[in-house]
N, C-alpha and C. Protein backbone atom coordinates (compact mmCIF):
# COMPACT_ATOMS: atom_id res chain seq x y z
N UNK A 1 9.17 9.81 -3.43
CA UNK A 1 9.31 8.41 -3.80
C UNK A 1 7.96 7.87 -4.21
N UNK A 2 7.64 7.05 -5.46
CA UNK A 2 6.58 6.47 -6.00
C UNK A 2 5.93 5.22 -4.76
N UNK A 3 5.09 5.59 -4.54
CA UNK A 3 4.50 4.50 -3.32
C UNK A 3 3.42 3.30 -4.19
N UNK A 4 3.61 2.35 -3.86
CA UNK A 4 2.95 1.48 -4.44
C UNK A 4 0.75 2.06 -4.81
N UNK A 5 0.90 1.98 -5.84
CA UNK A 5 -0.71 2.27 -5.78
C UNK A 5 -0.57 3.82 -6.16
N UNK A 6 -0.01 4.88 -6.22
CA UNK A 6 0.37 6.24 -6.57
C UNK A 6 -0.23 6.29 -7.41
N UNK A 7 -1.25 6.84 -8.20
CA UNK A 7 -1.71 7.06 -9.69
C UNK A 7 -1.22 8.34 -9.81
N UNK A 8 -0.33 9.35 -9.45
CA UNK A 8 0.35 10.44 -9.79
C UNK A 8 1.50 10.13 -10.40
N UNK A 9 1.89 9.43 -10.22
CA UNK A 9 3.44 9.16 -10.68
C UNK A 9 3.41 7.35 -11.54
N UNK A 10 3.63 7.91 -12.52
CA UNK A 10 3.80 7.03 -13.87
C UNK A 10 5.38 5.93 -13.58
N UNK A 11 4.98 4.57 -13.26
CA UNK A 11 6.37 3.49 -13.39
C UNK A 11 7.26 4.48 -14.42
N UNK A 12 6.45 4.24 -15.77
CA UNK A 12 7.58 4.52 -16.96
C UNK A 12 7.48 5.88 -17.19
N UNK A 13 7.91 7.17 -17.49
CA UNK A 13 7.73 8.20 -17.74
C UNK A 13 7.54 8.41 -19.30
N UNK A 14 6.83 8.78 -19.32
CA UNK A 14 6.14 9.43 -20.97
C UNK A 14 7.54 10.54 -21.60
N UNK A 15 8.06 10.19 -22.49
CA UNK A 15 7.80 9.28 -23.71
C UNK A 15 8.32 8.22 -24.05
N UNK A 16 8.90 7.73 -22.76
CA UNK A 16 9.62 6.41 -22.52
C UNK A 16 8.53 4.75 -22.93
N UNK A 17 9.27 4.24 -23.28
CA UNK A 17 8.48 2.87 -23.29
C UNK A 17 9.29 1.67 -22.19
N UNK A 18 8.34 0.51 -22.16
CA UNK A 18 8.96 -0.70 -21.22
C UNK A 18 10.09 -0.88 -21.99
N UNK A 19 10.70 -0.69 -22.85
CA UNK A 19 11.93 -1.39 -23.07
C UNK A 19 12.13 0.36 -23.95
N UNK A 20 13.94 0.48 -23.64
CA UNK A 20 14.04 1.90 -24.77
C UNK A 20 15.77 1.37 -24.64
N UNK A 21 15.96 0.99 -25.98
CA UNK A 21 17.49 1.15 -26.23
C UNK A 21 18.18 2.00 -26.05
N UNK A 22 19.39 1.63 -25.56
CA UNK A 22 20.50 2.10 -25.45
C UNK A 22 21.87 1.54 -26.13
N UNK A 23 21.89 2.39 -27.27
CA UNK A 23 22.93 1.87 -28.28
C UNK A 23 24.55 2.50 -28.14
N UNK A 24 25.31 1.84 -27.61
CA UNK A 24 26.83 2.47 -27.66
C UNK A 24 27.56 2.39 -28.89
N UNK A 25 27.95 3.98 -29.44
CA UNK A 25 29.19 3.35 -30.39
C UNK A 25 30.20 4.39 -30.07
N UNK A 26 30.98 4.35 -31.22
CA UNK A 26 31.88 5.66 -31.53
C UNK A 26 31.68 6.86 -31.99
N UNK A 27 31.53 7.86 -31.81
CA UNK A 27 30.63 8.95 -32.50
C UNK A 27 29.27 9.15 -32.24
N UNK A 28 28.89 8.95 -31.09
CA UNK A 28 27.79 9.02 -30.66
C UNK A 28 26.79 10.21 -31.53
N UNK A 29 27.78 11.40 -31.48
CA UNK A 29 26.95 12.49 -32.05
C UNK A 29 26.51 12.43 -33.44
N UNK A 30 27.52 11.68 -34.50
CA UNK A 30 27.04 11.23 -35.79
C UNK A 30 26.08 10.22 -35.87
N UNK A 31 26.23 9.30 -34.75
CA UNK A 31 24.98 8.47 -34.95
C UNK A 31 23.70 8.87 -34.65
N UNK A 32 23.84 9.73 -33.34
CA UNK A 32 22.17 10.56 -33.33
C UNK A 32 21.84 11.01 -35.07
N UNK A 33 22.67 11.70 -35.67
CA UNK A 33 22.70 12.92 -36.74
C UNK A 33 22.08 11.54 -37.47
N UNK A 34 23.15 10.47 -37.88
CA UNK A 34 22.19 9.22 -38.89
C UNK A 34 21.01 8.85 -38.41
N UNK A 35 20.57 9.01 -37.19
CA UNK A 35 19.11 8.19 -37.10
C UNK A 35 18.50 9.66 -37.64
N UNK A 36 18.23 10.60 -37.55
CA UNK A 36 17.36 11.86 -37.74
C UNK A 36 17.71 11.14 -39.65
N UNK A 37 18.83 12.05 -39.97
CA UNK A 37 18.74 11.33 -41.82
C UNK A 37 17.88 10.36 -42.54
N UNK A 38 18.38 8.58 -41.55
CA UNK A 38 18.07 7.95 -42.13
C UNK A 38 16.42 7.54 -41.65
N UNK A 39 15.98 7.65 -40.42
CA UNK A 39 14.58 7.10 -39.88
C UNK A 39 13.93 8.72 -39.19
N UNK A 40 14.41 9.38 -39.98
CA UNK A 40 13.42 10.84 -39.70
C UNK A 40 13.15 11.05 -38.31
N UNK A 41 14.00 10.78 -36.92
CA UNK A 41 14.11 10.47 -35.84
C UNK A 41 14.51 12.30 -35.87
N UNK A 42 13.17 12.37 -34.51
CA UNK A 42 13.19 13.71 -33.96
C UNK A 42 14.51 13.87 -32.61
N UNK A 43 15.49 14.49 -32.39
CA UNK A 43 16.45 14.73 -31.92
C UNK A 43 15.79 15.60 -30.14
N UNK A 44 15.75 14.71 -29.31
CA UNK A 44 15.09 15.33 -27.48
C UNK A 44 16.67 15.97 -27.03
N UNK A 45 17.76 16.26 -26.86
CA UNK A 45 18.65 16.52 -26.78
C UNK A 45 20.24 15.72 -26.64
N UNK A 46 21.14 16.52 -26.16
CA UNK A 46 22.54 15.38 -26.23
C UNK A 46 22.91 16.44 -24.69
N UNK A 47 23.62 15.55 -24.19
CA UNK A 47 24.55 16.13 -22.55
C UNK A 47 25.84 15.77 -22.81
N UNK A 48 26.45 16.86 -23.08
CA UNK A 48 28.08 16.33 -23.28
C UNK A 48 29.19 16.16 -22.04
N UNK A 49 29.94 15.66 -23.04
CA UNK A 49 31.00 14.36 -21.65
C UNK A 49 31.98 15.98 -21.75
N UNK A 50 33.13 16.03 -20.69
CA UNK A 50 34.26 17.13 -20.50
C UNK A 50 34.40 17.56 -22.43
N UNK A 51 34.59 16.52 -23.03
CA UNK A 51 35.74 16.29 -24.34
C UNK A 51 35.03 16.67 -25.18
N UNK A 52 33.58 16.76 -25.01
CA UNK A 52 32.77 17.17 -25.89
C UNK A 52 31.86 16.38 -26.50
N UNK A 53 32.09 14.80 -26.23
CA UNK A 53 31.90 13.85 -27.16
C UNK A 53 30.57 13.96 -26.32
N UNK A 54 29.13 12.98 -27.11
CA UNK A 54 28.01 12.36 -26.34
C UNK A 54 28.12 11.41 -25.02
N UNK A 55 27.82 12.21 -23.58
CA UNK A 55 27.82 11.49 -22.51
C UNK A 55 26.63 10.42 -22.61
N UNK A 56 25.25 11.22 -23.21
CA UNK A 56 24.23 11.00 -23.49
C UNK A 56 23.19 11.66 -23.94
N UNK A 57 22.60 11.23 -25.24
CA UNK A 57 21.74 11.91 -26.20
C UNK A 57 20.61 10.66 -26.26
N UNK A 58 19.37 11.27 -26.67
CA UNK A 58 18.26 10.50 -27.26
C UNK A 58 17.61 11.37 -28.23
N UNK A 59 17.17 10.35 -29.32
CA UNK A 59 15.83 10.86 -29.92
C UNK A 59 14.80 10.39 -29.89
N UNK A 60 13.83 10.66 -31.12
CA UNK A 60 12.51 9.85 -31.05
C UNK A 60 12.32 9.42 -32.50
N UNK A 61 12.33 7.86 -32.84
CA UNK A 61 11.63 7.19 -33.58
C UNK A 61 10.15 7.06 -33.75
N UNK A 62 9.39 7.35 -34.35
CA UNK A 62 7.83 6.94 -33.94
C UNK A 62 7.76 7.35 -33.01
N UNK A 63 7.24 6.20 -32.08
CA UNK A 63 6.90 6.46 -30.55
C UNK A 63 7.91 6.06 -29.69
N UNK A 64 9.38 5.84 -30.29
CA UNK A 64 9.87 5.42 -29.43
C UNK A 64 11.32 6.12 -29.25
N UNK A 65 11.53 6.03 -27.98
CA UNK A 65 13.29 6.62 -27.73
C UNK A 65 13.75 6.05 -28.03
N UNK A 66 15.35 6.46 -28.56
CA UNK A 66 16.54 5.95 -28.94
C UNK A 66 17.84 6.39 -27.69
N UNK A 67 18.08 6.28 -27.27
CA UNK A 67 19.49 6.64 -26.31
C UNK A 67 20.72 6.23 -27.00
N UNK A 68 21.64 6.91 -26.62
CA UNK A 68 22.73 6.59 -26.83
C UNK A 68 23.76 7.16 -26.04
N UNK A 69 25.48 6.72 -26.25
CA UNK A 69 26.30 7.49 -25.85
C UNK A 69 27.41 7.09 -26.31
N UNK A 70 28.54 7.85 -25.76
CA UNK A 70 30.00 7.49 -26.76
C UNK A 70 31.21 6.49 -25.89
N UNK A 71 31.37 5.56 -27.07
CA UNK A 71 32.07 4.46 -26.53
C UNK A 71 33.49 4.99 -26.24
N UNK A 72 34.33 4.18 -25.39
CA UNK A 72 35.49 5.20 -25.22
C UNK A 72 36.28 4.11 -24.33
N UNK A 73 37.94 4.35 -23.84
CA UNK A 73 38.29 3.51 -23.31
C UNK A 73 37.83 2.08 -22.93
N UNK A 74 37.52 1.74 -21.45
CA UNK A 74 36.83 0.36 -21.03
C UNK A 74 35.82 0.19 -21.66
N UNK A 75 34.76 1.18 -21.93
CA UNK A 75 33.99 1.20 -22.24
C UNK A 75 33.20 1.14 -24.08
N UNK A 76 33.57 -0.48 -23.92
CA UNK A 76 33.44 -0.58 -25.87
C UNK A 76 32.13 -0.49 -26.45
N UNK A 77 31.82 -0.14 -27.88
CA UNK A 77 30.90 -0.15 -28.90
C UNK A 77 30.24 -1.64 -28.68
N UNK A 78 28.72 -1.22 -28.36
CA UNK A 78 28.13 -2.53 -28.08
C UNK A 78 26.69 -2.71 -29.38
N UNK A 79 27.22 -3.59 -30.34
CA UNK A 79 26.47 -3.40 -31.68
C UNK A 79 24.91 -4.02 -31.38
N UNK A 80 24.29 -3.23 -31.91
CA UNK A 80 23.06 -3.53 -31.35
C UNK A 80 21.75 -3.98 -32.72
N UNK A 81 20.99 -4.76 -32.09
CA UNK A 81 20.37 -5.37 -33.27
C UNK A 81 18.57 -4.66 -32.85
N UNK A 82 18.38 -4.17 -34.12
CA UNK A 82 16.64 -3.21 -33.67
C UNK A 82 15.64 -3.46 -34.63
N UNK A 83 15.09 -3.33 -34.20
CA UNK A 83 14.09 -3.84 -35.13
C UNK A 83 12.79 -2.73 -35.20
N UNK A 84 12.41 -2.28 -36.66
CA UNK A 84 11.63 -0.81 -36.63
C UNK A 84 10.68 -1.21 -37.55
N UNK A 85 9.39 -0.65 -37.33
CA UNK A 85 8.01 -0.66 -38.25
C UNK A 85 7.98 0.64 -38.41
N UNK A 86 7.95 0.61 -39.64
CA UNK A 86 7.56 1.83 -40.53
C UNK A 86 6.33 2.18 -41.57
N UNK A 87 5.95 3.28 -41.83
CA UNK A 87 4.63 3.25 -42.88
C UNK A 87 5.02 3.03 -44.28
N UNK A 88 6.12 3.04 -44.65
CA UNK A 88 6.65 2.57 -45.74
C UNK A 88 8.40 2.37 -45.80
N UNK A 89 8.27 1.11 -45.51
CA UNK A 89 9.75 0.39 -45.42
C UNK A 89 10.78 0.83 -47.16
N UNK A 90 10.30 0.51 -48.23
CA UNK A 90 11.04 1.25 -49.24
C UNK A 90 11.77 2.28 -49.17
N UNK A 91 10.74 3.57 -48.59
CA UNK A 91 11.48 4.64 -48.99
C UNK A 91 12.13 4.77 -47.48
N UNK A 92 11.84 4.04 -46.21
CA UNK A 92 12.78 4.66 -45.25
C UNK A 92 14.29 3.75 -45.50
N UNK A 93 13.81 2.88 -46.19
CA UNK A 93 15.38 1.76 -46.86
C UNK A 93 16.06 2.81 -48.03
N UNK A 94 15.71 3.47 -48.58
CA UNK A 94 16.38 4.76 -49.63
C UNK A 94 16.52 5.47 -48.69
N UNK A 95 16.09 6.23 -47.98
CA UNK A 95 16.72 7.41 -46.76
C UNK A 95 17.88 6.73 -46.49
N UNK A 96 17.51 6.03 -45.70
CA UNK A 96 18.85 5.11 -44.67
C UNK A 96 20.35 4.89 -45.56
N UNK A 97 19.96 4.46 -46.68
CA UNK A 97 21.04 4.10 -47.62
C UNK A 97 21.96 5.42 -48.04
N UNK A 98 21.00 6.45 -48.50
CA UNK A 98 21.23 7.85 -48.39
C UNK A 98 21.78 8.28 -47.30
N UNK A 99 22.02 7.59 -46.16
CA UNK A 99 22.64 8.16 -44.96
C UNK A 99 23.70 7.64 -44.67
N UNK A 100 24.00 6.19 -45.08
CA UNK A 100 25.25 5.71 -45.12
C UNK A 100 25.13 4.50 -44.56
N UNK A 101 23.55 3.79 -44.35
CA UNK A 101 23.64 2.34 -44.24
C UNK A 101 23.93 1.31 -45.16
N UNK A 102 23.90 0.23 -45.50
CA UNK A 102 24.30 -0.63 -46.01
C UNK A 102 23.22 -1.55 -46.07
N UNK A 103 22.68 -2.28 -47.18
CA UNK A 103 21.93 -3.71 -47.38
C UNK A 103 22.47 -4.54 -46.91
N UNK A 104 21.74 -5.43 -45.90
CA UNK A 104 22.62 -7.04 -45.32
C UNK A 104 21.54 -7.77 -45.98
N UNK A 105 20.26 -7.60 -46.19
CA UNK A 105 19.34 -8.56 -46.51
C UNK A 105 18.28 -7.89 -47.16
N UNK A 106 18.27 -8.11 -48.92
CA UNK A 106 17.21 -6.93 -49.92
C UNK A 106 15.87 -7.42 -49.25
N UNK A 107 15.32 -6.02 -49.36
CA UNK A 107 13.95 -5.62 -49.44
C UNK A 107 13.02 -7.64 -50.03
N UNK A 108 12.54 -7.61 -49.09
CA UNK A 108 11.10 -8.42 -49.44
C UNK A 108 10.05 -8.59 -48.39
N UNK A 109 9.21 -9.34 -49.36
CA UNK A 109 8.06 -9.85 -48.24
C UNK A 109 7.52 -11.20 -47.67
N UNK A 110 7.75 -11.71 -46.51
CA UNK A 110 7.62 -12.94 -46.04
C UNK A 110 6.33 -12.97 -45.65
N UNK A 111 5.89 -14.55 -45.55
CA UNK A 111 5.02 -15.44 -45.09
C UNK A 111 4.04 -14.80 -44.42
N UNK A 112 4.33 -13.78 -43.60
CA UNK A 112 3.33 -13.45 -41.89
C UNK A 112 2.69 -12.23 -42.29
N UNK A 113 3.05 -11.50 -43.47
CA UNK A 113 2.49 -10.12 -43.83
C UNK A 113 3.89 -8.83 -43.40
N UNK A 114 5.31 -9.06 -43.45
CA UNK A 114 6.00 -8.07 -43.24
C UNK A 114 6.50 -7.77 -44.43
N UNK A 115 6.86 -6.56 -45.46
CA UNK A 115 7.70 -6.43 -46.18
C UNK A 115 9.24 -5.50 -45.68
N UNK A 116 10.02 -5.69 -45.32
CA UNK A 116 11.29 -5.24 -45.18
C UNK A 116 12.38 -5.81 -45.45
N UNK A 117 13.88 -5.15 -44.59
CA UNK A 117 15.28 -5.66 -45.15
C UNK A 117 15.71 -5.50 -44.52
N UNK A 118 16.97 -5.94 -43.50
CA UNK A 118 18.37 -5.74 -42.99
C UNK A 118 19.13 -4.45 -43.56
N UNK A 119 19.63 -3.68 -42.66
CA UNK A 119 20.52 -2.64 -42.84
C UNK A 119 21.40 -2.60 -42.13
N UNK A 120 22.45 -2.36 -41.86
CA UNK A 120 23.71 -2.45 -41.41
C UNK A 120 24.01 -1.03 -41.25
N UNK A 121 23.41 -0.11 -40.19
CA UNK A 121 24.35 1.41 -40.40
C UNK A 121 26.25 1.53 -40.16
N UNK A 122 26.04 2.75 -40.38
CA UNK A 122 27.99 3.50 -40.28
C UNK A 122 28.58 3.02 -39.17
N UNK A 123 27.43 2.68 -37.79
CA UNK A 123 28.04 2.53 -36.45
C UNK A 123 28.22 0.73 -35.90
N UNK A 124 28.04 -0.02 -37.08
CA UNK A 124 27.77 -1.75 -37.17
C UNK A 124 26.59 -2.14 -36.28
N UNK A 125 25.65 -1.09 -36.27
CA UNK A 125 24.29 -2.30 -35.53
C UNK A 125 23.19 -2.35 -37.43
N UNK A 126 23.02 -3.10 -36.79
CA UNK A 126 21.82 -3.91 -37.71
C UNK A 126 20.24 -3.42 -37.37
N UNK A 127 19.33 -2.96 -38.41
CA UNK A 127 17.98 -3.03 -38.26
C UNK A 127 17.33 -3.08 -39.40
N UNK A 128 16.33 -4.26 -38.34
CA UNK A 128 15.45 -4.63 -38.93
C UNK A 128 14.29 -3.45 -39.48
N UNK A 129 14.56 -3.46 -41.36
CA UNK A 129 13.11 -2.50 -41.02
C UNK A 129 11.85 -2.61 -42.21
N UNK A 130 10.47 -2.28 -41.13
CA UNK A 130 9.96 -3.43 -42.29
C UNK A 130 8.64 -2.53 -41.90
N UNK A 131 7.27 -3.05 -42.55
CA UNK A 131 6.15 -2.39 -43.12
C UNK A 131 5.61 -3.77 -43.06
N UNK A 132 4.53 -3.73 -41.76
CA UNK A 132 3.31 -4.65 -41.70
C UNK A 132 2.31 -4.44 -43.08
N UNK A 133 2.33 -5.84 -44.39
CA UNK A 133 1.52 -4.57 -45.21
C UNK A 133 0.06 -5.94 -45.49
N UNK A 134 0.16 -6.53 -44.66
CA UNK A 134 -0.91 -7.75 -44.82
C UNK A 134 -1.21 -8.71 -43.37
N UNK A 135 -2.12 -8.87 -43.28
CA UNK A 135 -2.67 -9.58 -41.65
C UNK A 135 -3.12 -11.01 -42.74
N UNK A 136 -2.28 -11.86 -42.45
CA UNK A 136 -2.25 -13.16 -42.93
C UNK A 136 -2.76 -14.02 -41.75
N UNK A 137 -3.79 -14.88 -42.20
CA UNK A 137 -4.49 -16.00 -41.55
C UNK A 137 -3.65 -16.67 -41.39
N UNK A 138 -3.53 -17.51 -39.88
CA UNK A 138 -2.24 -18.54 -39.95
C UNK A 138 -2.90 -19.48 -40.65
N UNK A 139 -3.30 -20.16 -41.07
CA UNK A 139 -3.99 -21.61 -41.99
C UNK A 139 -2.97 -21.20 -43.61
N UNK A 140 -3.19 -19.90 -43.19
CA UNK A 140 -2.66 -19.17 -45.13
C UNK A 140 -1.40 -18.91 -44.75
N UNK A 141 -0.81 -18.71 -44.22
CA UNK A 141 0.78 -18.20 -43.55
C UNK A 141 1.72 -19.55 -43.73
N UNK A 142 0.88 -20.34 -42.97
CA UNK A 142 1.21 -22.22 -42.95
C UNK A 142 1.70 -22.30 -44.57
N UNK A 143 1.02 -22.24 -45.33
CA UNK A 143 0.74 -22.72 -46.73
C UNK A 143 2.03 -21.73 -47.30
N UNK A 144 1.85 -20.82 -47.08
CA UNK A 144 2.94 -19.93 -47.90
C UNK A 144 4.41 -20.44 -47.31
N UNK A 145 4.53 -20.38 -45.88
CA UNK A 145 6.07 -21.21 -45.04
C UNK A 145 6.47 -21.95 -45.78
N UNK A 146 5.38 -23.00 -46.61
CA UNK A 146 5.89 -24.28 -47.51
C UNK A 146 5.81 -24.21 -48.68
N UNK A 147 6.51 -22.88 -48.86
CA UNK A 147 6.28 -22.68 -50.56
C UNK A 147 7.94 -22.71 -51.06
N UNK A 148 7.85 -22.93 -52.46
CA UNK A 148 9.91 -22.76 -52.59
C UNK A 148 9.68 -21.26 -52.73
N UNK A 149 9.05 -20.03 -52.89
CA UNK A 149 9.50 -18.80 -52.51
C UNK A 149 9.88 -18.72 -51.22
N UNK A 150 9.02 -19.01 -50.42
CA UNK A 150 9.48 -18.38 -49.18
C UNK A 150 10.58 -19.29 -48.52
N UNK A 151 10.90 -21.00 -49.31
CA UNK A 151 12.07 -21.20 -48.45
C UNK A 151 13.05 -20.90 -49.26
N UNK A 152 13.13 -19.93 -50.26
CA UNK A 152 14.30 -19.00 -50.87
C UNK A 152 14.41 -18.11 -49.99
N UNK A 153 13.24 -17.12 -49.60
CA UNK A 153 13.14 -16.21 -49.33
C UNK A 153 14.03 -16.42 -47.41
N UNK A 154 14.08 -17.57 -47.28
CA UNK A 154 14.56 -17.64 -45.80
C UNK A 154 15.75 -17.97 -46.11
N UNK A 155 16.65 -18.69 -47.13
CA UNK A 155 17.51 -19.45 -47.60
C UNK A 155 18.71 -17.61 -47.64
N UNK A 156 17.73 -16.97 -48.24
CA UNK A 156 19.16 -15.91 -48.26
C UNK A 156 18.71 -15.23 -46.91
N UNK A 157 17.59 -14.79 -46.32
CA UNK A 157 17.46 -14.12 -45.23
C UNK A 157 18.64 -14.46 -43.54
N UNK A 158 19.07 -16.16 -43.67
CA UNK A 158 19.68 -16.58 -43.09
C UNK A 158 20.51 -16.77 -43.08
N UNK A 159 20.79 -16.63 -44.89
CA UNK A 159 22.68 -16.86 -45.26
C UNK A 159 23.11 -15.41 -44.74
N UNK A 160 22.12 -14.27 -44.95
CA UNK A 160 23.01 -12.70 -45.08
C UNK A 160 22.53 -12.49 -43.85
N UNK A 161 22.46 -13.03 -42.83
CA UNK A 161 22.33 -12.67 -41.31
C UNK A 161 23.63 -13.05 -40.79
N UNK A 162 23.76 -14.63 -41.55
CA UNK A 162 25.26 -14.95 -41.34
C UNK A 162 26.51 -14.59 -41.61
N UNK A 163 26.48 -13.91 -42.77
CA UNK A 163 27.11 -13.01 -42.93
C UNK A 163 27.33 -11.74 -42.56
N UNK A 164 26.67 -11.70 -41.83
CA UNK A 164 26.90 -10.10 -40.99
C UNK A 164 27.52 -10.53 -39.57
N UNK A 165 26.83 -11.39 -38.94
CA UNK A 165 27.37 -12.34 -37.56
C UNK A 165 28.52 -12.90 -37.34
N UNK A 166 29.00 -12.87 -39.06
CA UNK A 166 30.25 -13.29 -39.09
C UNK A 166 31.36 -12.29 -38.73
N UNK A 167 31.27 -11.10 -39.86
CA UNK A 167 31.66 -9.92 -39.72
C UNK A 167 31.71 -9.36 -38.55
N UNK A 168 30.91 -9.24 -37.72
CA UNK A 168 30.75 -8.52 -36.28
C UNK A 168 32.18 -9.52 -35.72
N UNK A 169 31.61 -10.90 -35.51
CA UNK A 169 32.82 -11.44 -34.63
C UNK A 169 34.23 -11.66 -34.79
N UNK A 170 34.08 -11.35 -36.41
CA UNK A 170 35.59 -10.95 -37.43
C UNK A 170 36.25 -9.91 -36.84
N UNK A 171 35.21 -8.47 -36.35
CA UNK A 171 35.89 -6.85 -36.11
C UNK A 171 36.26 -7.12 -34.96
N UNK A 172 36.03 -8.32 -34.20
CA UNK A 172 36.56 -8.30 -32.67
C UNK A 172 35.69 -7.71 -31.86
N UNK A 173 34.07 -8.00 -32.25
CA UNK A 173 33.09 -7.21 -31.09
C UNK A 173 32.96 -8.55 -30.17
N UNK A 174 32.54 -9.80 -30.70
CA UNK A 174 32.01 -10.06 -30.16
C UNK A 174 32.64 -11.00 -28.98
């Protein structure tokens, strides 16, 4: 047992982070297979349920785990919203699409220095994915917030969020 003060034994275990999703859907095993496709996510293994299906699998994004497992009876698809930095948001938005996600919100670049887009994968969670590609001064960030680009640029970012929020509570998730 970890005793308070222990410097042998790590709270979080490596390669875990303070927070590591856990995404439920249907097909657990195709959705591991789409994150490797679409976000080049290294595959740590899967533990299967009697039936065969994913009891529980993770991979690795970057630095971070992904978990998952397969939704099933009581136990429903819980759509999950993520949000990912990448070294180049373009081409991991062409992978992804190539894998069978969907555009909720095109490719751009806002106010704070992010360029990315909304994707919608096969399994209905949403991520955010985007490419820090500028460290904007807030004095200059301010100025751009109050520009008519960027309150276009929020004008559809908020309509096609809504439109996806809609959809989710349309399929009967929410």
């Amino acid at each position: 047992m970890r005793q308070v003060g222990d410097d042998r034994v790590r709270a979080v275990p490596a390669p875990y982070r303070t927070v590591t999703p856990y995404v439920v859907v249907r097909n657990a095993g195709a959705f591991l297979d789409f994150l490797v496709a679409a976000f080049g996510a290294v595959e740590r293994g899967r533990v299967p349920n009697p039936d065969g299906t994913v009891g529980h699998g993770e991979v690795m994004i970057g630095d971070s785990v992904v978990m998952s497992f397969e939704a099933s009876g009581h136990w429903p698809p819980t759509p999950a919203f993520l949000s990912l930095y990448v070294e180049d948001c373009d081409a991991v938005t062409r992978s992804a699409t190539a894998a069978g996600a969907t555009v909720v919100t095109p490719l751009g670049t806002n106010a704070w220095g992010d360029r990315g887009c909304r994707l919608k994968d096969p399994f209905g969670n949403l991520w955010w994915v985007q490419t820090h590609v500028e460290d904007v001064p807030e004095p200059e960030m301010h100025t751009r917030m109050a520009s008519p680009e960027h309150e276009e640029s929020m004008r559809v970012s908020t309509a096609t969020l809504d439109g996806f929020m809609r959809s989710v509570r349309g399929a009967g998730v929410a």
